[in-house]
PDB file of N, CA and C in Angstrom:
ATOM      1  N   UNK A   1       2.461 -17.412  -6.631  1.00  0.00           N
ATOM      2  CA  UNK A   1       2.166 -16.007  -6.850  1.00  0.00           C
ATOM      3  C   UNK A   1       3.314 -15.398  -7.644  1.00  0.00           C
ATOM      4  N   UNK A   2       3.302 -14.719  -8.541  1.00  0.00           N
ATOM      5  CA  UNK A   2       3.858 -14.308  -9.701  1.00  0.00           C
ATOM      6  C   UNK A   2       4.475 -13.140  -9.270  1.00  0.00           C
ATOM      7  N   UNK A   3       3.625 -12.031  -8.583  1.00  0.00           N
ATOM      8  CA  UNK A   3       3.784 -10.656  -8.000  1.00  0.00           C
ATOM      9  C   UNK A   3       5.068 -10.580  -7.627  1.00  0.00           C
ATOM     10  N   UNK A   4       5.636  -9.403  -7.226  1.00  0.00           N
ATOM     11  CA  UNK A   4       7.034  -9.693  -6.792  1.00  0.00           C
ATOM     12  C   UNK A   4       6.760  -8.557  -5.197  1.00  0.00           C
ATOM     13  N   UNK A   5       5.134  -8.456  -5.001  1.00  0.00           N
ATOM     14  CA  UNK A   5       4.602  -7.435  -3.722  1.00  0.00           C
ATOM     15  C   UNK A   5       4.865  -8.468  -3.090  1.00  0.00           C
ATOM     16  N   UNK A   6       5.588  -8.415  -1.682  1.00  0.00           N
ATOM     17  CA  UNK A   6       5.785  -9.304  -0.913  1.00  0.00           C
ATOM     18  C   UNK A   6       4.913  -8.367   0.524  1.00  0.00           C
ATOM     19  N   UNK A   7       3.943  -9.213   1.498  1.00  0.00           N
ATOM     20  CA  UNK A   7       3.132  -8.775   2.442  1.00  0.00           C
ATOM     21  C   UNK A   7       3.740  -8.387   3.664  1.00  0.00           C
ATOM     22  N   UNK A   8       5.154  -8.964   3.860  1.00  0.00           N
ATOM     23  CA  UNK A   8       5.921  -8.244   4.758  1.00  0.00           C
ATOM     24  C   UNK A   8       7.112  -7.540   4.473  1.00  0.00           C
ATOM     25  N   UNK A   9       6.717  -6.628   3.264  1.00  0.00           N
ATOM     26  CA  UNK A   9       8.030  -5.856   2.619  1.00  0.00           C
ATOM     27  C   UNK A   9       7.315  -4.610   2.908  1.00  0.00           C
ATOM     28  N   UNK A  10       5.847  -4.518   2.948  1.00  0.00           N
ATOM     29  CA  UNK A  10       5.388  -3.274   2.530  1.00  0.00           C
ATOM     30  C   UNK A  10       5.610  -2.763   3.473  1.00  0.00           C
ATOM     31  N   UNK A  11       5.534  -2.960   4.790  1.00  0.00           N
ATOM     32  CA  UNK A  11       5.823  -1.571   5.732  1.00  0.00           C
ATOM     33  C   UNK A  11       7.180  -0.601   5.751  1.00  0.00           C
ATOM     34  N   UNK A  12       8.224  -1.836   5.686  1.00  0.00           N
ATOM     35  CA  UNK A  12       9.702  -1.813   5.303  1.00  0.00           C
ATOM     36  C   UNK A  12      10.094  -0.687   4.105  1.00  0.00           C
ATOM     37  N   UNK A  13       9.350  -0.759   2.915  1.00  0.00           N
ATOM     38  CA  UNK A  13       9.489  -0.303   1.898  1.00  0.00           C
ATOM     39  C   UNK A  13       8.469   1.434   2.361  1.00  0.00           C
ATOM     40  N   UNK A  14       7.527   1.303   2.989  1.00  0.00           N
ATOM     41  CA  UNK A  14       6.853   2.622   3.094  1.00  0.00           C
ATOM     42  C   UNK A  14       7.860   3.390   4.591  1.00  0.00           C
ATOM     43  N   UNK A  15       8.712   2.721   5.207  1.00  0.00           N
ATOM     44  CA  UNK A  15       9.279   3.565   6.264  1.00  0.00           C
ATOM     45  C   UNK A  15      10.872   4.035   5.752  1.00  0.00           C
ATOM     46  N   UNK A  16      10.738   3.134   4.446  1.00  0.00           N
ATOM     47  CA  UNK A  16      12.207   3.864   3.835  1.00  0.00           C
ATOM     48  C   UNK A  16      11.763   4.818   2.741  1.00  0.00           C
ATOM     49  N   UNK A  17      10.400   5.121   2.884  1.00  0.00           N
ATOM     50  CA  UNK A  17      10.391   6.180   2.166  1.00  0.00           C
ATOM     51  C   UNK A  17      10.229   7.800   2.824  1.00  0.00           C
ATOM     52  N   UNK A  18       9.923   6.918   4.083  1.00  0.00           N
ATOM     53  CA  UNK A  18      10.147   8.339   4.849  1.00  0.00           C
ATOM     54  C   UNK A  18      11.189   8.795   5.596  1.00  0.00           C
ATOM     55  N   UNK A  19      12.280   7.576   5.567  1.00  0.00           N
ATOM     56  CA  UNK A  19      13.559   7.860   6.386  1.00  0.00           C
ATOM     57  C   UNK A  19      14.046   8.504   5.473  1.00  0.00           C
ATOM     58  N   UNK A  20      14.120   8.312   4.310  1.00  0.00           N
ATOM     59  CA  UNK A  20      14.808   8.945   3.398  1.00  0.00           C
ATOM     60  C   UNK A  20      14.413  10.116   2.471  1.00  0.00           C
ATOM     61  N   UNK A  21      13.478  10.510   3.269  1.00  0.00           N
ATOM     62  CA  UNK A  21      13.114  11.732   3.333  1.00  0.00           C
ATOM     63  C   UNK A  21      12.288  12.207   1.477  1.00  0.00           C
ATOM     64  N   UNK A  22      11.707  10.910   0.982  1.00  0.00           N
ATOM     65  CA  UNK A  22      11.011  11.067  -0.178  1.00  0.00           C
ATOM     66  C   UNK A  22       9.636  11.101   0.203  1.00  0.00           C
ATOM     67  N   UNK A  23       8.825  11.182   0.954  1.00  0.00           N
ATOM     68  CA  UNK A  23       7.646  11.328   2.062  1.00  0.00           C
ATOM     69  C   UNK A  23       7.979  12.347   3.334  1.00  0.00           C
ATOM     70  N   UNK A  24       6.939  13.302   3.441  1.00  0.00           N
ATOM     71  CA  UNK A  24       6.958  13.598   4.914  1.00  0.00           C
ATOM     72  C   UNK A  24       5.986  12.971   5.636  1.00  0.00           C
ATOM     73  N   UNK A  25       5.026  12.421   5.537  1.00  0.00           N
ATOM     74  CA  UNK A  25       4.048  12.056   6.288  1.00  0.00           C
ATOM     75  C   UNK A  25       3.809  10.518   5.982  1.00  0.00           C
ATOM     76  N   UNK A  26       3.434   9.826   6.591  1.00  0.00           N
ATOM     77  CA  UNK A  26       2.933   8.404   6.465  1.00  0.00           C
ATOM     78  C   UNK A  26       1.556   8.518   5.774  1.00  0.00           C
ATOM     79  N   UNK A  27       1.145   9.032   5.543  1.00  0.00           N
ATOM     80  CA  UNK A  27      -0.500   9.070   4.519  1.00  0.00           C
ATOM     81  C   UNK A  27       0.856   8.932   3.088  1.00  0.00           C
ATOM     82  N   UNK A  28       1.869  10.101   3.007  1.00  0.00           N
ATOM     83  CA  UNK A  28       2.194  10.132   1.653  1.00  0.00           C
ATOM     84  C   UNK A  28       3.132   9.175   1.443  1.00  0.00           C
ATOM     85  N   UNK A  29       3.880   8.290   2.662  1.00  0.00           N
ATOM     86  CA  UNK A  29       4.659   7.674   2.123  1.00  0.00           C
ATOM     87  C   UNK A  29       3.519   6.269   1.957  1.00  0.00           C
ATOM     88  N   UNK A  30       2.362   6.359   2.352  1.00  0.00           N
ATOM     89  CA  UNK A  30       1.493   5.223   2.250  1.00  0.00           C
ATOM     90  C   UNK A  30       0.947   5.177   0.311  1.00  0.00           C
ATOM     91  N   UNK A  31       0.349   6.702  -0.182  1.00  0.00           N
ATOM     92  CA  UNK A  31      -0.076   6.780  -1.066  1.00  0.00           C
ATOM     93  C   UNK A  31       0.989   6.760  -2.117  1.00  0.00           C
ATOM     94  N   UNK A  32       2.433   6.812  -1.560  1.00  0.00           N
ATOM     95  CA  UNK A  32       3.196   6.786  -2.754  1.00  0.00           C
ATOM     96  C   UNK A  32       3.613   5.397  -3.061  1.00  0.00           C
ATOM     97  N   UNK A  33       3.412   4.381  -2.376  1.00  0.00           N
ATOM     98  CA  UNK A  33       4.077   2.697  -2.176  1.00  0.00           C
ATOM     99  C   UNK A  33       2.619   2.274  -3.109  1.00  0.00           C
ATOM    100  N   UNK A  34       1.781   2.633  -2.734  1.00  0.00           N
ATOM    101  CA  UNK A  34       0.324   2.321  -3.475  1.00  0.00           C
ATOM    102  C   UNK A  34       0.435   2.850  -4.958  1.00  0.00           C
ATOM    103  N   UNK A  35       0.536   4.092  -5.225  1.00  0.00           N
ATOM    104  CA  UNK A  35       0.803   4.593  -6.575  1.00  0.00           C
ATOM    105  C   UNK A  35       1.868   3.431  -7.307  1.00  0.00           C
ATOM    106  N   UNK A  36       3.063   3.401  -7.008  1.00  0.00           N
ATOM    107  CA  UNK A  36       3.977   2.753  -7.483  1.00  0.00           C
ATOM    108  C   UNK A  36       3.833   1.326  -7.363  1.00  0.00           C
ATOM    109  N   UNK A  37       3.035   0.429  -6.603  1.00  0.00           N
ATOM    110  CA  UNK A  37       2.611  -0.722  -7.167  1.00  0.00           C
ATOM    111  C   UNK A  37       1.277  -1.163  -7.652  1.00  0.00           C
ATOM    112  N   UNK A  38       0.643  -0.122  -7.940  1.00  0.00           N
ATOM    113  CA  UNK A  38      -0.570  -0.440  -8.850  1.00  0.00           C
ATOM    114  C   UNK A  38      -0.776  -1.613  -9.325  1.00  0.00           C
ATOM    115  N   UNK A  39       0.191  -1.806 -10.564  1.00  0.00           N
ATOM    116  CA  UNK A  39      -0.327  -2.995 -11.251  1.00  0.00           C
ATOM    117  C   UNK A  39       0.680  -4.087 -10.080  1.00  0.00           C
ATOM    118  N   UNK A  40       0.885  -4.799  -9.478  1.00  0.00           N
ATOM    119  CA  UNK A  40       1.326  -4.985  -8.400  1.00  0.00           C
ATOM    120  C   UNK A  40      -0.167  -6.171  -7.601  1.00  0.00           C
ATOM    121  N   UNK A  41      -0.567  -4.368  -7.779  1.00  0.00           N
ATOM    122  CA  UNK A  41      -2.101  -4.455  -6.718  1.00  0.00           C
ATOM    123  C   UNK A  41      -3.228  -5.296  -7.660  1.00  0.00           C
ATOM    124  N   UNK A  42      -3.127  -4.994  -8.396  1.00  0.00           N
ATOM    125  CA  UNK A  42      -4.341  -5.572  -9.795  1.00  0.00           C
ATOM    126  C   UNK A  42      -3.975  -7.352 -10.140  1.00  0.00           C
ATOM    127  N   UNK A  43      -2.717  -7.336  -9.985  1.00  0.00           N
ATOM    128  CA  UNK A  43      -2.024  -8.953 -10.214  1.00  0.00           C
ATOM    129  C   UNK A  43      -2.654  -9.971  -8.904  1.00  0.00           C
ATOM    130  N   UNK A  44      -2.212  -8.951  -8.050  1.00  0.00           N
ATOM    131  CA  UNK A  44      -2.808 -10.017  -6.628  1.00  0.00           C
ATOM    132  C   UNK A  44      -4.426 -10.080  -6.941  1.00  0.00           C
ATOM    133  N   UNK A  45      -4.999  -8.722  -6.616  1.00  0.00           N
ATOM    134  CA  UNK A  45      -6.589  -9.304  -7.065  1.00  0.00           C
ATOM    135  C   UNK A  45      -6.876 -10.671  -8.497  1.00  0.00           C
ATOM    136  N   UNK A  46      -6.172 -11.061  -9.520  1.00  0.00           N
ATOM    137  CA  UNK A  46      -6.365 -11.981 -10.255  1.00  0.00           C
ATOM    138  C   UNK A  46      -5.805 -12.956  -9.890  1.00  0.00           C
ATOM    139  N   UNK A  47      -4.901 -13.333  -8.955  1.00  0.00           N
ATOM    140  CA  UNK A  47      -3.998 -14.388  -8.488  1.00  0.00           C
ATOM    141  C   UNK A  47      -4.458 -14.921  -7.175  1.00  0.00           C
ATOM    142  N   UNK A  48      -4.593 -14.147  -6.301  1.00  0.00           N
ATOM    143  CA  UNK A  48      -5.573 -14.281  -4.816  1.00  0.00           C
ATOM    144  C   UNK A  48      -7.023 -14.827  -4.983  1.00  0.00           C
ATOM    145  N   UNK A  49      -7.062 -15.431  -3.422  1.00  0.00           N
ATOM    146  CA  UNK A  49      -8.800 -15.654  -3.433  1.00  0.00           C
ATOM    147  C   UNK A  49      -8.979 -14.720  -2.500  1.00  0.00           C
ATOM    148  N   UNK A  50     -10.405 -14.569  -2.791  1.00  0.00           N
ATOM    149  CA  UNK A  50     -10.830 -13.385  -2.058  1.00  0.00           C
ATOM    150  C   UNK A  50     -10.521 -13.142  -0.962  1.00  0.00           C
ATOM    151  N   UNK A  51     -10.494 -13.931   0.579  1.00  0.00           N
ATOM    152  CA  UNK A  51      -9.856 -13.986   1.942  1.00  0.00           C
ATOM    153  C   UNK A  51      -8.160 -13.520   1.793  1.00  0.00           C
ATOM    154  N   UNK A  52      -7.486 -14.197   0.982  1.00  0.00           N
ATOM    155  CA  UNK A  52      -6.048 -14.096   1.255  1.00  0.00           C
ATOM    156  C   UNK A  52      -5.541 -12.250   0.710  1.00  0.00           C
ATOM    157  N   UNK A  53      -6.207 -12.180  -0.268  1.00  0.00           N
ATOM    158  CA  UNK A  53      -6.114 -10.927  -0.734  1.00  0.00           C
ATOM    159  C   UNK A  53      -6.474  -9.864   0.076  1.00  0.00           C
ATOM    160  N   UNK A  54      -7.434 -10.274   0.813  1.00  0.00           N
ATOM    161  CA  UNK A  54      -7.963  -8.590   1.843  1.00  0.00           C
ATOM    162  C   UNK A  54      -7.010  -9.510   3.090  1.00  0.00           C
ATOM    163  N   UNK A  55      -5.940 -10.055   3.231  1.00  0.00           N
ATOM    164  CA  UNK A  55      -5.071  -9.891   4.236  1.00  0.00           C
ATOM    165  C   UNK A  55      -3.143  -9.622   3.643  1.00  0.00           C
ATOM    166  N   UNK A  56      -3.206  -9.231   2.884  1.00  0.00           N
ATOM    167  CA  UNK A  56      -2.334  -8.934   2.306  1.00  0.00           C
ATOM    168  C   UNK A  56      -2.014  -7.774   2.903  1.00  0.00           C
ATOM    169  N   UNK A  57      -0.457  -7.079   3.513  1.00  0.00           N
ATOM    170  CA  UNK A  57      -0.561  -5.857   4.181  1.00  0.00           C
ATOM    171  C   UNK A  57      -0.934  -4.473   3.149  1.00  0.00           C
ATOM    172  N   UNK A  58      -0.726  -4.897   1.988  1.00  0.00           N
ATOM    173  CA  UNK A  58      -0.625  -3.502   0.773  1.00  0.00           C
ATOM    174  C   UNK A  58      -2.472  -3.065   0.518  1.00  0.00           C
ATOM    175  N   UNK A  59      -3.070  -4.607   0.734  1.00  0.00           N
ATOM    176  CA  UNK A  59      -4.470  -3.987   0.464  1.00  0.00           C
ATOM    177  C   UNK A  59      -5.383  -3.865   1.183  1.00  0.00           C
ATOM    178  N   UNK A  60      -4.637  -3.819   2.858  1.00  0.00           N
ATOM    179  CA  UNK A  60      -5.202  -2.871   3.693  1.00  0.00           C
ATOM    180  C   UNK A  60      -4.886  -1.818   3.912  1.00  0.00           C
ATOM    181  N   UNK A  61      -3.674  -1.247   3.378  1.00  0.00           N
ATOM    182  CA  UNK A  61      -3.478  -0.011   3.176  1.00  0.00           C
ATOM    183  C   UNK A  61      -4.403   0.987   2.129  1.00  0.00           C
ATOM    184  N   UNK A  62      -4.731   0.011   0.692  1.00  0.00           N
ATOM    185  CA  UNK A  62      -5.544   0.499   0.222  1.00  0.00           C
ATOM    186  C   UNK A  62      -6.987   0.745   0.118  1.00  0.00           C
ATOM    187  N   UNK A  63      -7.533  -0.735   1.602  1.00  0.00           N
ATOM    188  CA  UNK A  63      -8.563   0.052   1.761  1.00  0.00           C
ATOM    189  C   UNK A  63      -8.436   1.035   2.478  1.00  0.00           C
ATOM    190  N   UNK A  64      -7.616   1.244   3.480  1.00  0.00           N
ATOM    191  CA  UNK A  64      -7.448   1.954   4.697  1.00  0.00           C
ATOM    192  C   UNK A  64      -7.734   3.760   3.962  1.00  0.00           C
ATOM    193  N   UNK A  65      -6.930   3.701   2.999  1.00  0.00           N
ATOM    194  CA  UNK A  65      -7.004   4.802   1.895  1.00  0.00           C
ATOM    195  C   UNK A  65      -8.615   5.281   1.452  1.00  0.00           C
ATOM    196  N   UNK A  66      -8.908   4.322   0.871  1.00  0.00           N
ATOM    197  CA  UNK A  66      -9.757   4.345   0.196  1.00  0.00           C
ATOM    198  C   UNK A  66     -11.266   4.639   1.158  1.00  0.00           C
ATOM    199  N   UNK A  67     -11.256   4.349   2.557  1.00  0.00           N
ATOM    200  CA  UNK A  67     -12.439   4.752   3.734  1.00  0.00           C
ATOM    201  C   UNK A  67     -12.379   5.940   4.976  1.00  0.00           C
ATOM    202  N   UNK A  68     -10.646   6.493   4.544  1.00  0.00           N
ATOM    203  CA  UNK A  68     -10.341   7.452   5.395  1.00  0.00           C
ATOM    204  C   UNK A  68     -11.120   9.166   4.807  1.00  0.00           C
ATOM    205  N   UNK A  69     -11.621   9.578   5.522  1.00  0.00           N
ATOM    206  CA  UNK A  69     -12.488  10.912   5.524  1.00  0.00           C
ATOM    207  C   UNK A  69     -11.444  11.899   4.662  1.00  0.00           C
ATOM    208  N   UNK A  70     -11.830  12.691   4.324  1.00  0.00           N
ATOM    209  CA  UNK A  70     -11.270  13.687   3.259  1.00  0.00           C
ATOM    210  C   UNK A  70     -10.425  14.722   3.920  1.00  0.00           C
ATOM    211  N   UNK A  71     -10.939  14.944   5.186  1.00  0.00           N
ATOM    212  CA  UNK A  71      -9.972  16.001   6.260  1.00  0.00           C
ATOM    213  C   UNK A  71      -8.250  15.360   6.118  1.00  0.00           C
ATOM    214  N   UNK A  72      -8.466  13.901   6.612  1.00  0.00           N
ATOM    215  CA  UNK A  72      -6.963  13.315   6.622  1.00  0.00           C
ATOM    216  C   UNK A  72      -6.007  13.841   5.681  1.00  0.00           C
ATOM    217  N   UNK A  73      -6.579  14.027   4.229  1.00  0.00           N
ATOM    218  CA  UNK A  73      -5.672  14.266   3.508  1.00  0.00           C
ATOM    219  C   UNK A  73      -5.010  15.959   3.450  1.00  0.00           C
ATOM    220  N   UNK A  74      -5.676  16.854   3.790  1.00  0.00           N
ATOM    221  CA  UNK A  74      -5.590  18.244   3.986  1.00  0.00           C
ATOM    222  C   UNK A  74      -4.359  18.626   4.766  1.00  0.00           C
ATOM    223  N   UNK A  75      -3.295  19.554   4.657  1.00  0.00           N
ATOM    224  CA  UNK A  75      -2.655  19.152   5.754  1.00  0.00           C
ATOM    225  C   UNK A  75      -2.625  20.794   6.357  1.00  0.00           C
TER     226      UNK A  75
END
């Protein structure tokens, strides 16, 4: 794998974005780790098979994103 998204960095990397106070909320420090590895995210979908990829921790965050109700985001 080429990526440099590692599956047990992402939580690590989304709780130092809120210790350090560049996130207040875990939705935003979730949507901002997602924003910033986009292409990241697009590499694994071409490099992954389908199973290994939907266990990857980053792209259950993005489905997690992507099926959460519209209220969540409101604050």
């Amino acid at each position: 794998m080429n990526t440099n998204l590692n599956s047990d960095s992402v939580h690590h990397e989304i709780d130092a974005l809120l210790l350090n106070g560049k996130a207040e909320t875990a939705f935003e420090a979730e949507s901002m780790f997602l924003d910033h590895h986009l292409i990241d995210l697009a590499r694994l979908a071409l490099e992954l098979d389908e199973e290994t990829f939907k266990q990857h921790e980053a792209v259950k965050i993005l489905y997690a994103h992507g099926s959460r109700p519209f209220e969540d985001s409101l604050e």
